[in-house]
C-alpha atoms as a PDB file:
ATOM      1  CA  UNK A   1     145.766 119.799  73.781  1.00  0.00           C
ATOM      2  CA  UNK A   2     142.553 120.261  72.206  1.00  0.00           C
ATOM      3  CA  UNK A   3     140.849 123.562  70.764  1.00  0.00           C
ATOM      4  CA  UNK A   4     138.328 123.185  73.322  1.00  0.00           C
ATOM      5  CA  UNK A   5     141.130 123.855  76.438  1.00  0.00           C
ATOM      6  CA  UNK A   6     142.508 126.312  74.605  1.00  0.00           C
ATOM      7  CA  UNK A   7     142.313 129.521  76.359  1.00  0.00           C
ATOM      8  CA  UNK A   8     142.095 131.623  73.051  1.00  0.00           C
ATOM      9  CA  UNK A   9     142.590 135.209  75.195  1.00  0.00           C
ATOM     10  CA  UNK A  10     145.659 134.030  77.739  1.00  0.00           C
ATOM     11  CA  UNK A  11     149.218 134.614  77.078  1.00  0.00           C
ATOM     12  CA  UNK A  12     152.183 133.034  79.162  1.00  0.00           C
ATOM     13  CA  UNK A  13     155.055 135.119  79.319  1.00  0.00           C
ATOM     14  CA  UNK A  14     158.953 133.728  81.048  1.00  0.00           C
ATOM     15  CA  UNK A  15     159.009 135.774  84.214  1.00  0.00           C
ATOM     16  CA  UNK A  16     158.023 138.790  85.380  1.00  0.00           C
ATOM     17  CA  UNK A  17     159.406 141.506  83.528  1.00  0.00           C
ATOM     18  CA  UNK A  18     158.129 140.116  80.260  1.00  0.00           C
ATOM     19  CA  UNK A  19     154.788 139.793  81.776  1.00  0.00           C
ATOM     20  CA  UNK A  20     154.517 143.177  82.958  1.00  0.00           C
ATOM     21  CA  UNK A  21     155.436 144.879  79.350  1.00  0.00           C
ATOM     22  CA  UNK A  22     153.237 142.328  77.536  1.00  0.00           C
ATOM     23  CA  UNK A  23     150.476 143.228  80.113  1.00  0.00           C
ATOM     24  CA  UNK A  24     151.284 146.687  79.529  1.00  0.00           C
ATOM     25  CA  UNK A  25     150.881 146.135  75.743  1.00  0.00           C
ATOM     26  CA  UNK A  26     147.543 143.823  75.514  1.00  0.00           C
ATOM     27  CA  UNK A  27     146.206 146.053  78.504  1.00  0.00           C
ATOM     28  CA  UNK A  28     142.820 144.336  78.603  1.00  0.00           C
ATOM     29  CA  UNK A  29     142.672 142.290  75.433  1.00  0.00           C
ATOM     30  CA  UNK A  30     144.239 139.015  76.985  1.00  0.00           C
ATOM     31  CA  UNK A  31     144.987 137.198  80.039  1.00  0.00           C
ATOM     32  CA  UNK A  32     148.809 137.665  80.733  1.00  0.00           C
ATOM     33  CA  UNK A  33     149.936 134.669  82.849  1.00  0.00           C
ATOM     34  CA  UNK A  34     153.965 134.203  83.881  1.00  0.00           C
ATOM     35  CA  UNK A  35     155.353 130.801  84.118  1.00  0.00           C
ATOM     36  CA  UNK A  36     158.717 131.515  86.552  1.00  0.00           C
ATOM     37  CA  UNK A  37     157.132 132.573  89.613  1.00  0.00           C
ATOM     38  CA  UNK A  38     158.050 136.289  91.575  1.00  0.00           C
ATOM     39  CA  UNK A  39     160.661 135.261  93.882  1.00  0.00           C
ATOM     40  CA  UNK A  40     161.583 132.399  92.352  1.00  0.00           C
ATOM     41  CA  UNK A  41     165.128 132.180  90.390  1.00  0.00           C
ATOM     42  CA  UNK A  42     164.916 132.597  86.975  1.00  0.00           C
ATOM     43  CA  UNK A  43     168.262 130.894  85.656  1.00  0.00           C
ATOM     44  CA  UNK A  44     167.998 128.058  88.133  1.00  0.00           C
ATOM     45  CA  UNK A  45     163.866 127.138  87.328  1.00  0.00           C
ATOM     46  CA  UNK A  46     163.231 123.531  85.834  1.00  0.00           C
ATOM     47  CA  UNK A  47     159.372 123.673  84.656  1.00  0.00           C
ATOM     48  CA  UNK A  48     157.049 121.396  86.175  1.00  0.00           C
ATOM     49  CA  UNK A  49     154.537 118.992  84.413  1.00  0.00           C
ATOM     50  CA  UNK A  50     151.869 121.260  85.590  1.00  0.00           C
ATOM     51  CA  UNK A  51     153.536 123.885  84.461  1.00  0.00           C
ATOM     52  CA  UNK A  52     153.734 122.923  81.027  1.00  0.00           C
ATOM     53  CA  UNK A  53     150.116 121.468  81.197  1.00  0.00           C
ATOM     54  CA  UNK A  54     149.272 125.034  82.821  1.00  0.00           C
ATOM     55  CA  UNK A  55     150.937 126.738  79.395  1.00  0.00           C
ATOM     56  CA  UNK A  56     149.490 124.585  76.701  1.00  0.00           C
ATOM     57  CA  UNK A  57     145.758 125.963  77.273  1.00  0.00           C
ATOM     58  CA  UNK A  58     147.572 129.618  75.974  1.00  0.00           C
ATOM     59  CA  UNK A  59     147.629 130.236  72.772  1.00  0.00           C
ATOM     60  CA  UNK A  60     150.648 132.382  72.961  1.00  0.00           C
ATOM     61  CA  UNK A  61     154.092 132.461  74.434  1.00  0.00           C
ATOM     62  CA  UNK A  62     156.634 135.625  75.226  1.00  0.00           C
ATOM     63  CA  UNK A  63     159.892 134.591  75.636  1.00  0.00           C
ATOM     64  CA  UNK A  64     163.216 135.963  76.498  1.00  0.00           C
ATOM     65  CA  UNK A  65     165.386 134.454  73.886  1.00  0.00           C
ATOM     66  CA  UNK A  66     168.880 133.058  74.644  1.00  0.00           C
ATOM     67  CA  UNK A  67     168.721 134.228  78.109  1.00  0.00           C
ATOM     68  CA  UNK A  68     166.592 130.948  79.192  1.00  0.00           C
ATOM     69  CA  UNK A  69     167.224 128.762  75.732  1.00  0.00           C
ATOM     70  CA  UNK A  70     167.203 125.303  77.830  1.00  0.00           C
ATOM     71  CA  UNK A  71     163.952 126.187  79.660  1.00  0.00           C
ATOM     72  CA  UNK A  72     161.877 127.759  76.823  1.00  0.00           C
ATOM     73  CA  UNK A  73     162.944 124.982  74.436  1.00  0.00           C
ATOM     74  CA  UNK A  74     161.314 121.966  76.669  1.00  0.00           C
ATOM     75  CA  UNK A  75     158.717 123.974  76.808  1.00  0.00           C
ATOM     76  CA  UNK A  76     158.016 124.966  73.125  1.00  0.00           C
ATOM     77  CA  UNK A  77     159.070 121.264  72.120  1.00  0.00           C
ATOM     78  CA  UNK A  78     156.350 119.741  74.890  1.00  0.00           C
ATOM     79  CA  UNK A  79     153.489 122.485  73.467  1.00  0.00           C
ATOM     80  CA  UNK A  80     154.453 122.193  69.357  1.00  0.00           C
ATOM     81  CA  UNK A  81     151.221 124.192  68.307  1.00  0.00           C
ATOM     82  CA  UNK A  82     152.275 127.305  70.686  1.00  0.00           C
ATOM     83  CA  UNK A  83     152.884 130.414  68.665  1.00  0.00           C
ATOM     84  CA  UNK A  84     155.945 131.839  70.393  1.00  0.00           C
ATOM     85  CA  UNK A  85     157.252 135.349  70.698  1.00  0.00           C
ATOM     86  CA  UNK A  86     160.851 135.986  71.169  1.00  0.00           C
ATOM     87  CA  UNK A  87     160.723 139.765  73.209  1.00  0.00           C
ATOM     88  CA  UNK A  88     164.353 140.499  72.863  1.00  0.00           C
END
């Protein structure tokens, strides 16, 4: 992805709980976006394309660690120049 989609102020964060302490945390300073949807399963979600696509114009990713390994690392291996942040 190009600088130019970048969104240099957006964050994605795993799911829910991660978003709301990273929201809680930036407060106003970026946009804080969560990939697994409310409602949705965390342990069984597969991402989409779009949902990768979606994630590459942030600049930054919150993960959970071990807890979803096999879906953050497609993820971080489809968006290389990601800078990633492991919340546990």
């Amino acid at each position: 992805c190009s600088n130019n989609e970048v969104n240099k102020n957006s964050i994605t964060t795993t799911f829910y709980p991660v978003e709301e302490v990273t929201s809680n945390l930036v407060v106003n300073m970026f946009d804080v976006k969560v990939l697994i949807p409310l409602g949705s399963e965390p342990h069984n979600f597969q991402p989409t394309v779009k949902s990768i696509v979606d994630l590459s114009k942030s600049n930054i990713f919150v993960t959970m660690g071990s807890m979803f390994e096999p879906i953050e690392k497609k993820i971080i291996e489809a968006n290389s120049g990601i800078k990633v942040i492991d919340s546990t």
